[in-house]
C-alpha atoms as a PDB file:
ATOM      1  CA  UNK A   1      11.044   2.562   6.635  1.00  0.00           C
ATOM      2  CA  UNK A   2       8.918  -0.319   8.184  1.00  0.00           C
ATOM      3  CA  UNK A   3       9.951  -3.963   7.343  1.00  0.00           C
ATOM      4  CA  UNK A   4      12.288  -2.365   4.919  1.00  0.00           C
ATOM      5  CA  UNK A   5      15.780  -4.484   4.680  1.00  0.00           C
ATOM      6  CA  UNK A   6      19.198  -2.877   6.084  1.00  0.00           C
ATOM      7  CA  UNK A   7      21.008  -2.806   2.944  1.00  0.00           C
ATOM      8  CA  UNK A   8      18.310  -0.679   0.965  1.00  0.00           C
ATOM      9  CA  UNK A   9      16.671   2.239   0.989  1.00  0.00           C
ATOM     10  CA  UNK A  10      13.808   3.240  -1.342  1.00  0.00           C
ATOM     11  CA  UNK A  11      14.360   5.285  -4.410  1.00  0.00           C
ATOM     12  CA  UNK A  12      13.493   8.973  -4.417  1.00  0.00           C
ATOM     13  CA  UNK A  13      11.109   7.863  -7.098  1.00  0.00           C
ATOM     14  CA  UNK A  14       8.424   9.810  -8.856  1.00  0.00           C
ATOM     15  CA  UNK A  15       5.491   8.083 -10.208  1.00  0.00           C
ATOM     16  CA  UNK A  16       4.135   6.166 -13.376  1.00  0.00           C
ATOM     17  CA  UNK A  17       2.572   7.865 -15.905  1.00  0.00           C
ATOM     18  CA  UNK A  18       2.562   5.203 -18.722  1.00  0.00           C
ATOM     19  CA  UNK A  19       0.146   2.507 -18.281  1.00  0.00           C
ATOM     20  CA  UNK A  20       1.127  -1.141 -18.715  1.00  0.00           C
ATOM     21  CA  UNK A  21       0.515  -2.711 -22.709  1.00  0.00           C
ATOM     22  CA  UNK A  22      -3.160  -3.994 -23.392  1.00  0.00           C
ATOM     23  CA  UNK A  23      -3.379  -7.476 -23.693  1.00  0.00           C
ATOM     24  CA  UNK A  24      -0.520  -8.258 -21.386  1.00  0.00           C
ATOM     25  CA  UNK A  25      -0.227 -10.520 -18.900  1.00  0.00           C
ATOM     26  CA  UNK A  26       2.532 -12.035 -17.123  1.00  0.00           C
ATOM     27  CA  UNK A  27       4.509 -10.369 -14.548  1.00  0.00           C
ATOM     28  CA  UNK A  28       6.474  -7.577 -15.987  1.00  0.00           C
ATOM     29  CA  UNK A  29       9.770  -8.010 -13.790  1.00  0.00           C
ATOM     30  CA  UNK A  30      13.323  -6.379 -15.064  1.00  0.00           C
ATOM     31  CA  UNK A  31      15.492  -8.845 -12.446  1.00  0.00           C
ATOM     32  CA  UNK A  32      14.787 -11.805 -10.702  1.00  0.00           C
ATOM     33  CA  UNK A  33      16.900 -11.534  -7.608  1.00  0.00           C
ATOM     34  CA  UNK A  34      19.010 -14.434  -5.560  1.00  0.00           C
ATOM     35  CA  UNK A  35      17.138 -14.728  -2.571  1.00  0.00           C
ATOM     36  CA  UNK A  36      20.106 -15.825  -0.780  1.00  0.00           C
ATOM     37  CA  UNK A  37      22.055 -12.275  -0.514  1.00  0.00           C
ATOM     38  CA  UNK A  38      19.087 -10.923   1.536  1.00  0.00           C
ATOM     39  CA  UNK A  39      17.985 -12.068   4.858  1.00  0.00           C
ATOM     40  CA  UNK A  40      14.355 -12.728   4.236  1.00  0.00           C
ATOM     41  CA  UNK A  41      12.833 -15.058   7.232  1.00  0.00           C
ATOM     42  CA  UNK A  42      14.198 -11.997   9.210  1.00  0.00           C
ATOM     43  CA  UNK A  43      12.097  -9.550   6.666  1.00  0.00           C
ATOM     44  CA  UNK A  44       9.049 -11.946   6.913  1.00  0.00           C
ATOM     45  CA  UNK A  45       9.430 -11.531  10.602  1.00  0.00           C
ATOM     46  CA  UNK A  46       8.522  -8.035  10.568  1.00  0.00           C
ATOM     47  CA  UNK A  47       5.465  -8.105   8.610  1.00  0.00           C
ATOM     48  CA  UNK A  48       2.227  -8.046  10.561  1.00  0.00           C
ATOM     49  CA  UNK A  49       0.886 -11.097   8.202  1.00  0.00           C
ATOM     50  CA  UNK A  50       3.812 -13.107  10.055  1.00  0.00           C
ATOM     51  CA  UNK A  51       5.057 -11.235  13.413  1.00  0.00           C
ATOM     52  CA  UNK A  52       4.076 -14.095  15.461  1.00  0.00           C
ATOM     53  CA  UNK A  53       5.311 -17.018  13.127  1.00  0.00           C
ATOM     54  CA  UNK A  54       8.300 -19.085  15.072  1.00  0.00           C
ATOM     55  CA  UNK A  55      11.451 -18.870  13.176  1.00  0.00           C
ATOM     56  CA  UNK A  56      11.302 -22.508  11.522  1.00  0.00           C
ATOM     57  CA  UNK A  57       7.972 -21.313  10.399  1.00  0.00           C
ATOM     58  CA  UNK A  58       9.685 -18.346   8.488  1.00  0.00           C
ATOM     59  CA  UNK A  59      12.435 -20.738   7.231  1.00  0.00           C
ATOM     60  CA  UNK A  60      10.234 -22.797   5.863  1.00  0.00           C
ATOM     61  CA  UNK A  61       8.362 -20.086   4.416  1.00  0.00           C
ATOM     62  CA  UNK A  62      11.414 -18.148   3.094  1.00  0.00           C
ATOM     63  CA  UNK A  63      12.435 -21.109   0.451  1.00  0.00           C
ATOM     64  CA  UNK A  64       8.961 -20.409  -1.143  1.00  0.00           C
ATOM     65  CA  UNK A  65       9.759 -17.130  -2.256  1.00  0.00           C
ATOM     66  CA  UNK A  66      10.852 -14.872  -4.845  1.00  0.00           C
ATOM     67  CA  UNK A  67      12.434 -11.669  -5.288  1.00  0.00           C
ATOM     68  CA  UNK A  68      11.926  -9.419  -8.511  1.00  0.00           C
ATOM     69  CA  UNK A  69      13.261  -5.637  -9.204  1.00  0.00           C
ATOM     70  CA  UNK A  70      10.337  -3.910 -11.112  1.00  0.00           C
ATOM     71  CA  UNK A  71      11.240  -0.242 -12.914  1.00  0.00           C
ATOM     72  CA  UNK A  72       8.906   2.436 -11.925  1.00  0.00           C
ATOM     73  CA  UNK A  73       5.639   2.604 -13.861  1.00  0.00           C
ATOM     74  CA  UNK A  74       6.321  -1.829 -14.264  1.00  0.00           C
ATOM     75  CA  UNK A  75       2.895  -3.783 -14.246  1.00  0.00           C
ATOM     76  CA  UNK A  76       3.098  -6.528 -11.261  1.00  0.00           C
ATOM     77  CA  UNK A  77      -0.312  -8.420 -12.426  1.00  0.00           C
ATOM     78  CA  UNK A  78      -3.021  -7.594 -13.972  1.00  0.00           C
ATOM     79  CA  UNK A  79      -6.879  -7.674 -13.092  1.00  0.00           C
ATOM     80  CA  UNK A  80      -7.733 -11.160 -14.014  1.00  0.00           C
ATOM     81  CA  UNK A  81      -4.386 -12.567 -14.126  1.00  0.00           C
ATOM     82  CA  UNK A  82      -4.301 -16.046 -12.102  1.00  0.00           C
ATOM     83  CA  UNK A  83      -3.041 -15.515  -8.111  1.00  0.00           C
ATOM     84  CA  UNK A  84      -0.427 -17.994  -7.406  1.00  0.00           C
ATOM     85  CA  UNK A  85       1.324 -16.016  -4.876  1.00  0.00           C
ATOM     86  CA  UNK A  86       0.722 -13.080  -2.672  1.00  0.00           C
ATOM     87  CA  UNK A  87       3.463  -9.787  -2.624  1.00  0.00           C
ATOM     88  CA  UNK A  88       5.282  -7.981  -0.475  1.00  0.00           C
ATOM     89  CA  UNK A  89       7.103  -4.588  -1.193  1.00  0.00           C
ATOM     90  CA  UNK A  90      10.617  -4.769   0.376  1.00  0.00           C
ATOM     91  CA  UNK A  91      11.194  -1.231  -1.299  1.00  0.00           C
ATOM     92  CA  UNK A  92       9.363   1.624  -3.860  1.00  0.00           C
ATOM     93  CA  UNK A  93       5.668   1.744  -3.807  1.00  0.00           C
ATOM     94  CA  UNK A  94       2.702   0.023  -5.818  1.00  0.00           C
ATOM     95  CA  UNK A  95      -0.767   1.342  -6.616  1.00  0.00           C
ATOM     96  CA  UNK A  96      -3.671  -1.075  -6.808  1.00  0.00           C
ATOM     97  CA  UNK A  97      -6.035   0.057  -9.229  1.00  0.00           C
ATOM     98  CA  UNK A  98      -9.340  -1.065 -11.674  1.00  0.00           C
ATOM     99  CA  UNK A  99     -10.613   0.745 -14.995  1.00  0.00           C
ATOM    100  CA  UNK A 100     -13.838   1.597 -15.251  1.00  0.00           C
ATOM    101  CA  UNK A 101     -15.668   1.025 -19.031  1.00  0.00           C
ATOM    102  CA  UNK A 102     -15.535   3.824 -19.515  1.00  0.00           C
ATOM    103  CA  UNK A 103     -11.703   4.169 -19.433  1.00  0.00           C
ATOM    104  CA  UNK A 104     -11.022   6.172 -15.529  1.00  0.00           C
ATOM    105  CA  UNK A 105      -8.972   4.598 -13.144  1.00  0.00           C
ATOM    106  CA  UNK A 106      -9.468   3.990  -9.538  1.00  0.00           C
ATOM    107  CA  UNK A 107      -6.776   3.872  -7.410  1.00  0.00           C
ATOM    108  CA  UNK A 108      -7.960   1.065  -4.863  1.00  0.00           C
ATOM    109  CA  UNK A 109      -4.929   1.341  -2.135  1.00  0.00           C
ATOM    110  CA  UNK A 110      -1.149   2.288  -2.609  1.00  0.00           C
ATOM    111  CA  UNK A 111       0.941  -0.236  -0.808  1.00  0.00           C
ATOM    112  CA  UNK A 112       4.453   0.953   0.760  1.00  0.00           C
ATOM    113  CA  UNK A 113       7.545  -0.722   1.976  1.00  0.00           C
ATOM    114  CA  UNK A 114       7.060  -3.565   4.158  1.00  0.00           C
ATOM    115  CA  UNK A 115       3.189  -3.785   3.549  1.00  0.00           C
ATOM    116  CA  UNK A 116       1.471  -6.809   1.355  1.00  0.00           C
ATOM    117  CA  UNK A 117      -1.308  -7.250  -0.861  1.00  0.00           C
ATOM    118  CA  UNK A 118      -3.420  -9.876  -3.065  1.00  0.00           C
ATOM    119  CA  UNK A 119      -3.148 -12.538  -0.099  1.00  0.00           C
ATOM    120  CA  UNK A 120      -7.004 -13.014   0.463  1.00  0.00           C
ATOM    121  CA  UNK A 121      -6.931 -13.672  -3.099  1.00  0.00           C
ATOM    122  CA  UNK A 122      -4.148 -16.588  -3.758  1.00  0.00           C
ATOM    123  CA  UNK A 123      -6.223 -17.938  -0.511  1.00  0.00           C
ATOM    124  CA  UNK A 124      -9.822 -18.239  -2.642  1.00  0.00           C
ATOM    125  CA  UNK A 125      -7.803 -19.376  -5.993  1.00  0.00           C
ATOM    126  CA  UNK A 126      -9.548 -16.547  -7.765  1.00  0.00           C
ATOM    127  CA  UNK A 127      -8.221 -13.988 -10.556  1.00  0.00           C
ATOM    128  CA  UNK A 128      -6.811 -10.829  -9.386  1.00  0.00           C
ATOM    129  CA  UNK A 129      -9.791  -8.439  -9.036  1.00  0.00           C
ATOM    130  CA  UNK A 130      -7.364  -5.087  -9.108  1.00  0.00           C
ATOM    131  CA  UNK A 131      -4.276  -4.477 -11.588  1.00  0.00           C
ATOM    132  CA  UNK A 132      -0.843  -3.572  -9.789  1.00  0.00           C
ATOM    133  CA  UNK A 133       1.809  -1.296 -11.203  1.00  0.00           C
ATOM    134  CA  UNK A 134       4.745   0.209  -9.918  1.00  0.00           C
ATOM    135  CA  UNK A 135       5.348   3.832  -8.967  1.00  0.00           C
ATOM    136  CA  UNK A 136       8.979   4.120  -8.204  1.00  0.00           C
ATOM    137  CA  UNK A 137      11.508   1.618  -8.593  1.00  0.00           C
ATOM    138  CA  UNK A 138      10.656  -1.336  -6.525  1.00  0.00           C
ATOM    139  CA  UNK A 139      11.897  -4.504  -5.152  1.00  0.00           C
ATOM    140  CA  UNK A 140       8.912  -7.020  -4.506  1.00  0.00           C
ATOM    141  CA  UNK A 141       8.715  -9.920  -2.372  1.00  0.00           C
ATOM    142  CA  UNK A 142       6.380 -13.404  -4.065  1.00  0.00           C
ATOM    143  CA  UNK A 143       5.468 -15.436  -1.445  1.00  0.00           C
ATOM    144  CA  UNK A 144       4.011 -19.062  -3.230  1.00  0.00           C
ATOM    145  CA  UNK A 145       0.827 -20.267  -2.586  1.00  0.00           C
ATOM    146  CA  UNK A 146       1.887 -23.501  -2.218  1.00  0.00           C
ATOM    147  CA  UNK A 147       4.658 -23.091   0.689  1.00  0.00           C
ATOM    148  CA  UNK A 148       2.243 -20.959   2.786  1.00  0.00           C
ATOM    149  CA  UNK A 149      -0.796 -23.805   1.848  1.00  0.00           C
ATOM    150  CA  UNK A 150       1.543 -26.333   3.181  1.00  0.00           C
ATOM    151  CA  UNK A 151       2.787 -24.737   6.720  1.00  0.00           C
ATOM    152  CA  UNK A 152      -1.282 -24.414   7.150  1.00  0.00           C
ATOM    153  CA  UNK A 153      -1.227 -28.233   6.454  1.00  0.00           C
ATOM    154  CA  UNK A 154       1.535 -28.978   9.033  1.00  0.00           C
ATOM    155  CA  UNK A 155       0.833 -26.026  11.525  1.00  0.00           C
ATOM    156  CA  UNK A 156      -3.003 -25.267  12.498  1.00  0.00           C
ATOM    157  CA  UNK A 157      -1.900 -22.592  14.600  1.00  0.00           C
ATOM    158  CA  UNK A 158      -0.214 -21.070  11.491  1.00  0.00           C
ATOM    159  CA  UNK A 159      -3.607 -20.461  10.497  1.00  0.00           C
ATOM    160  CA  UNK A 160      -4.881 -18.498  12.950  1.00  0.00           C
ATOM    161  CA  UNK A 161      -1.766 -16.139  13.030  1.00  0.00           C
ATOM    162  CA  UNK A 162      -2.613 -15.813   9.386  1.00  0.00           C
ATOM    163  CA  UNK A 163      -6.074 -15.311   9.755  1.00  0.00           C
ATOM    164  CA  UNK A 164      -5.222 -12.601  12.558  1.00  0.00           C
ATOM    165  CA  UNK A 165      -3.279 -10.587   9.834  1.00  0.00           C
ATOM    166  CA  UNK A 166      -6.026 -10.860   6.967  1.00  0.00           C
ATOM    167  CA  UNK A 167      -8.434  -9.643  10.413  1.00  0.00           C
ATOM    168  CA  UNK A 168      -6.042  -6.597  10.535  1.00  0.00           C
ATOM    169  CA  UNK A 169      -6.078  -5.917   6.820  1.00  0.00           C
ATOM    170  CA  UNK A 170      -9.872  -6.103   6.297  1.00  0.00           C
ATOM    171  CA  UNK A 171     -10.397  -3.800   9.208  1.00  0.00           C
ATOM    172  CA  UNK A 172      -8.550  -1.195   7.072  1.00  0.00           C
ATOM    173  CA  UNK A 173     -10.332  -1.485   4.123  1.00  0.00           C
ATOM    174  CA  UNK A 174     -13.454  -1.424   6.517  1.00  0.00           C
ATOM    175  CA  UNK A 175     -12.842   1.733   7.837  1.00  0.00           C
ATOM    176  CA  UNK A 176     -11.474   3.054   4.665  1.00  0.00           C
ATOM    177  CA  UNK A 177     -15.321   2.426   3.309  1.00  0.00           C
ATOM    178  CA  UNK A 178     -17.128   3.906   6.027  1.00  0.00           C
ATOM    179  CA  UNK A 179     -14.798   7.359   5.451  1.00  0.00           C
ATOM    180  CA  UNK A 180     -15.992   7.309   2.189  1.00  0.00           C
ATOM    181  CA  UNK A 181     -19.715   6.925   3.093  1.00  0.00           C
ATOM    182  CA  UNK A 182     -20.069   9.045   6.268  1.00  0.00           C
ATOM    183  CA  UNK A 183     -17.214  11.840   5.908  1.00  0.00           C
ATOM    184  CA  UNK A 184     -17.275  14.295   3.115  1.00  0.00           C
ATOM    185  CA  UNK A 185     -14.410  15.200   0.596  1.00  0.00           C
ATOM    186  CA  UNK A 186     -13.329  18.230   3.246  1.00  0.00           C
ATOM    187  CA  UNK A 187     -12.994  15.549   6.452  1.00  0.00           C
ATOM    188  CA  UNK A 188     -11.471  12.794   3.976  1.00  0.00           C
ATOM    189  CA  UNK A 189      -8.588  15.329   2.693  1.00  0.00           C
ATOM    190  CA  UNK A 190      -7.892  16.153   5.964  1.00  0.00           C
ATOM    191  CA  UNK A 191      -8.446  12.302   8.012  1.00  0.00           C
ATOM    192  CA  UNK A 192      -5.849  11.491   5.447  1.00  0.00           C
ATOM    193  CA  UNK A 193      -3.567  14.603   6.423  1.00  0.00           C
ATOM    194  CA  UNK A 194      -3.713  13.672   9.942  1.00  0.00           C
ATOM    195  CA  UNK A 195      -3.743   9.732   9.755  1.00  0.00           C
ATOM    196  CA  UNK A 196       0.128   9.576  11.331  1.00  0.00           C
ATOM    197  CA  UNK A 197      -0.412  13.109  13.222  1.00  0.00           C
ATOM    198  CA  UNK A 198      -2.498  12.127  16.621  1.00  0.00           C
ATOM    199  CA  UNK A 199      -0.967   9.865  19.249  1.00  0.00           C
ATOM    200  CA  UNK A 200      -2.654   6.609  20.391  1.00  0.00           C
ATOM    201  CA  UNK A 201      -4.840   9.101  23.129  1.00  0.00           C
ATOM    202  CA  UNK A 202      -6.325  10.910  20.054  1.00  0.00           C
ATOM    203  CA  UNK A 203      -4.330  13.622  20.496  1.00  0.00           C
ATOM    204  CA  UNK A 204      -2.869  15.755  17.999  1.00  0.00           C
ATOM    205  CA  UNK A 205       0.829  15.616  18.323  1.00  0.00           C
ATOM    206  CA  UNK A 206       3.327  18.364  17.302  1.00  0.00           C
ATOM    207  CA  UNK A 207       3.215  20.472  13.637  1.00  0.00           C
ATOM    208  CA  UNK A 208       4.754  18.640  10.820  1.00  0.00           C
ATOM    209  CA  UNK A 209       5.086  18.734   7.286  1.00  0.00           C
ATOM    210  CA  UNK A 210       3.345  15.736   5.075  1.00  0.00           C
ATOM    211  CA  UNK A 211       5.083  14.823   1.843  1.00  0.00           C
ATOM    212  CA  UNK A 212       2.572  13.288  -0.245  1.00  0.00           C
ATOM    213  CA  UNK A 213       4.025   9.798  -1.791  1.00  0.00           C
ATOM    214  CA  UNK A 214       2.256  10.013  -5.035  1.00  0.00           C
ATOM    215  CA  UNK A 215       1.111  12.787  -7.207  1.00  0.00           C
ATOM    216  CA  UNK A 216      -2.194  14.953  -6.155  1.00  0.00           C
ATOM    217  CA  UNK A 217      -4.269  13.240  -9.167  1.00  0.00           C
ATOM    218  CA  UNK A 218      -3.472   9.337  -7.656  1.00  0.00           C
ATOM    219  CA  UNK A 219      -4.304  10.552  -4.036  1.00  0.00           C
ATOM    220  CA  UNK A 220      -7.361  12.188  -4.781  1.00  0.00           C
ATOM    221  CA  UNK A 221      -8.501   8.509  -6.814  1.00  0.00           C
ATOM    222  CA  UNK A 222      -7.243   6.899  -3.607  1.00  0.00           C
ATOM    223  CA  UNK A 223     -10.034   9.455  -1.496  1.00  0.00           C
ATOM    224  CA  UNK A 224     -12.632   9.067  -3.910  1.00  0.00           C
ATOM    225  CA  UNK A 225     -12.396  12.319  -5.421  1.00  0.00           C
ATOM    226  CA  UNK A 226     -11.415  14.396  -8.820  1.00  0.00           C
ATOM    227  CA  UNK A 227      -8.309  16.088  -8.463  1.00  0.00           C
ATOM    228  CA  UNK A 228     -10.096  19.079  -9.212  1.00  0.00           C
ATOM    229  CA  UNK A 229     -12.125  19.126  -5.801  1.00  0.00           C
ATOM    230  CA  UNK A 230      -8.966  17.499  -3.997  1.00  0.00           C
ATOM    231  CA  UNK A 231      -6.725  21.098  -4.982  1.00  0.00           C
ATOM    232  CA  UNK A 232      -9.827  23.066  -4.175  1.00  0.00           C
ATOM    233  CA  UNK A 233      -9.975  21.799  -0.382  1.00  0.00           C
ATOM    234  CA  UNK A 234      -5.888  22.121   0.144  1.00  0.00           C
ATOM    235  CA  UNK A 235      -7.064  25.837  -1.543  1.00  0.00           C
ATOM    236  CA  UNK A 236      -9.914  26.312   0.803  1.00  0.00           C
ATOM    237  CA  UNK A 237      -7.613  24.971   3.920  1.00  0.00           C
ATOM    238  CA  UNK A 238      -4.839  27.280   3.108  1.00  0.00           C
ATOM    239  CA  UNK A 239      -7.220  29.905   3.021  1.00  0.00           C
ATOM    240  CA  UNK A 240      -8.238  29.196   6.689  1.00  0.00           C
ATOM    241  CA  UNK A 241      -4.486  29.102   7.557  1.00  0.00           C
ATOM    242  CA  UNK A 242      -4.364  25.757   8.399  1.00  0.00           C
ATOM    243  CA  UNK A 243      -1.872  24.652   6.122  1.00  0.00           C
ATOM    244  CA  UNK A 244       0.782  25.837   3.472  1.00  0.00           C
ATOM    245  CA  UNK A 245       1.474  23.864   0.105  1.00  0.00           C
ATOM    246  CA  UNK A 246       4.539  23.700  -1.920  1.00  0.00           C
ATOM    247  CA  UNK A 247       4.355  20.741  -4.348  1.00  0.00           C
ATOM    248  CA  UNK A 248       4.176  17.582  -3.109  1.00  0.00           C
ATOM    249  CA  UNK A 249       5.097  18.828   0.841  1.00  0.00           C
ATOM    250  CA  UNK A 250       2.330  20.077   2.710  1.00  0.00           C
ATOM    251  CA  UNK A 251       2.954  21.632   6.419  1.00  0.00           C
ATOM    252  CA  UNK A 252       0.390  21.304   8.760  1.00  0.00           C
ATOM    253  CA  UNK A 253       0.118  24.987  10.984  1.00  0.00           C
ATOM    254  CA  UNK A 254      -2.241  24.132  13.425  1.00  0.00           C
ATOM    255  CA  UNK A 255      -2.676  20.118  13.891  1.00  0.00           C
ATOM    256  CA  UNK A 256      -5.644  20.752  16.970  1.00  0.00           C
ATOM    257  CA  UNK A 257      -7.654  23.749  14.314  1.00  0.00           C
ATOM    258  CA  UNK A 258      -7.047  21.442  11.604  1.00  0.00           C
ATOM    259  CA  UNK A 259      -8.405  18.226  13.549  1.00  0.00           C
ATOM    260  CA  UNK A 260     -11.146  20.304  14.053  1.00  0.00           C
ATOM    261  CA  UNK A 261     -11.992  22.200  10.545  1.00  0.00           C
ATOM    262  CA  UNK A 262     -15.715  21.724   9.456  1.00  0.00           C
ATOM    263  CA  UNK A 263     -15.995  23.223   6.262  1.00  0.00           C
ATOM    264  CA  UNK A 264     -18.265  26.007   5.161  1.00  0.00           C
END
């Protein structure tokens, strides 16, 4: 797993299906770990927020955390909670969502081992503008506000490595918005299908099979769609022989056809 530590290995966890209490809160953590058993300046190290922070830097940095075990379906924050602190998942998986009045949730982004989120956010001082619950049995990663505000204060350079990683983050969510505006449901199921499929060329590499991480319902909110159109377009591209489902694990037959399905 990427950035995940040596001694663990994620769960072969499920998802939530319980939403967090109303009116609550604070972090909902089941353990707050000893930082010391795990190595994390080396962890920080391999995050792309940090790869190119010297190793005092990550010292420094590493006595500003904290380390919390979260059961699956546990709330992390809530939307409009303060920010004090940014998170890391050093193992499981996290869903950033919002509610809509009207009671439907919108799965935002799902964050996976060795990935981070809410950091723009402890930068501005502003409420958390998403909720965050678990969806497997995580460890998470709290990185203070105050340790990383302080190597900016001693370290300009610092800054611009960080500001390099936010770069790298917003150009995701960029292009994740642009998918959403200029492809249609068909091209989104299948971009999504094919994101880890095509070499750096652009070229499809070899067949595989694609185990979704989180239930059909919570990756269609993640595309933008109902889960009823998102199992009508795996139906309509196992029709064409392009892939085959069972459950969760989807194999791709024909990555080049697939690459280049337009729907009818």
């Amino acid at each position: 797993m990427t950035g995940g530590l040596d001694r663990d290995q994620d769960p072969a966890g499920g998802e939530a299906r319980a939403s967090a209490p109303a009116g609550t809160s604070e972090v909902h953590a089941d353990a707050v770990l000893d930082t010391r058993t795990y190595d994390i300046p080396r962890f920080l190290a391999r995050l792309p927020l940090f790869s190119d922070i010297g190793p005092e830097a990550l010292e420094r940095l590493a006595l500003g955390c904290t380390l919390h075990r979260h059961e699956r379906g546990g709330l992390v924050f809530r939307q409009g909670d303060p920010c004090e602190s940014f998170k890391v998942v050093m193992m499981g998986q996290v869903k950033l969502f919002v509610i809509s009045p009207s009671g439907h949730e919108k799965v935002i982004e799902l964050i996976g081992p060795g990935h981070s989120f809410a950091e723009a956010l402890m930068f501005l001082g502003k409420p958390c503008m998403v909720s965050a619950q678990t969806l497997a049995d995580s460890m998470l990663l709290s990185v203070s506000r105050a340790v990383v505000m302080s190597e900016l204060a001693q370290d300009p350079q610092f800054s611009m490595r960080m500001l390099a990683g936010l770069s790298r983050r917003l150009h995701g969510l960029v292009s994740d918005v642009q998918a959403y505006a200029l492809q249609n449901g068909v091209q989104r199921v299948i971009g999504y299908l094919l994101r880890d499929q095509l070499t750096d060329e652009g070229t499809p590499a070899e067949a595989v099979t694609v185990s979704l991480p989180v239930s059909k319902a919570t990756l269609a909110s993640r595309l933008s769609l109902t889960p009823e159109y998102f199992s009508r377009v795996l139906r309509e591209l196992e029709d064409a022989q392009l892939i085959q489902v069972d459950r969760r694990d989807i194999r791709i037959l024909d990555v080049k056809r697939l690459a280049a399905y337009q729907s009818g």
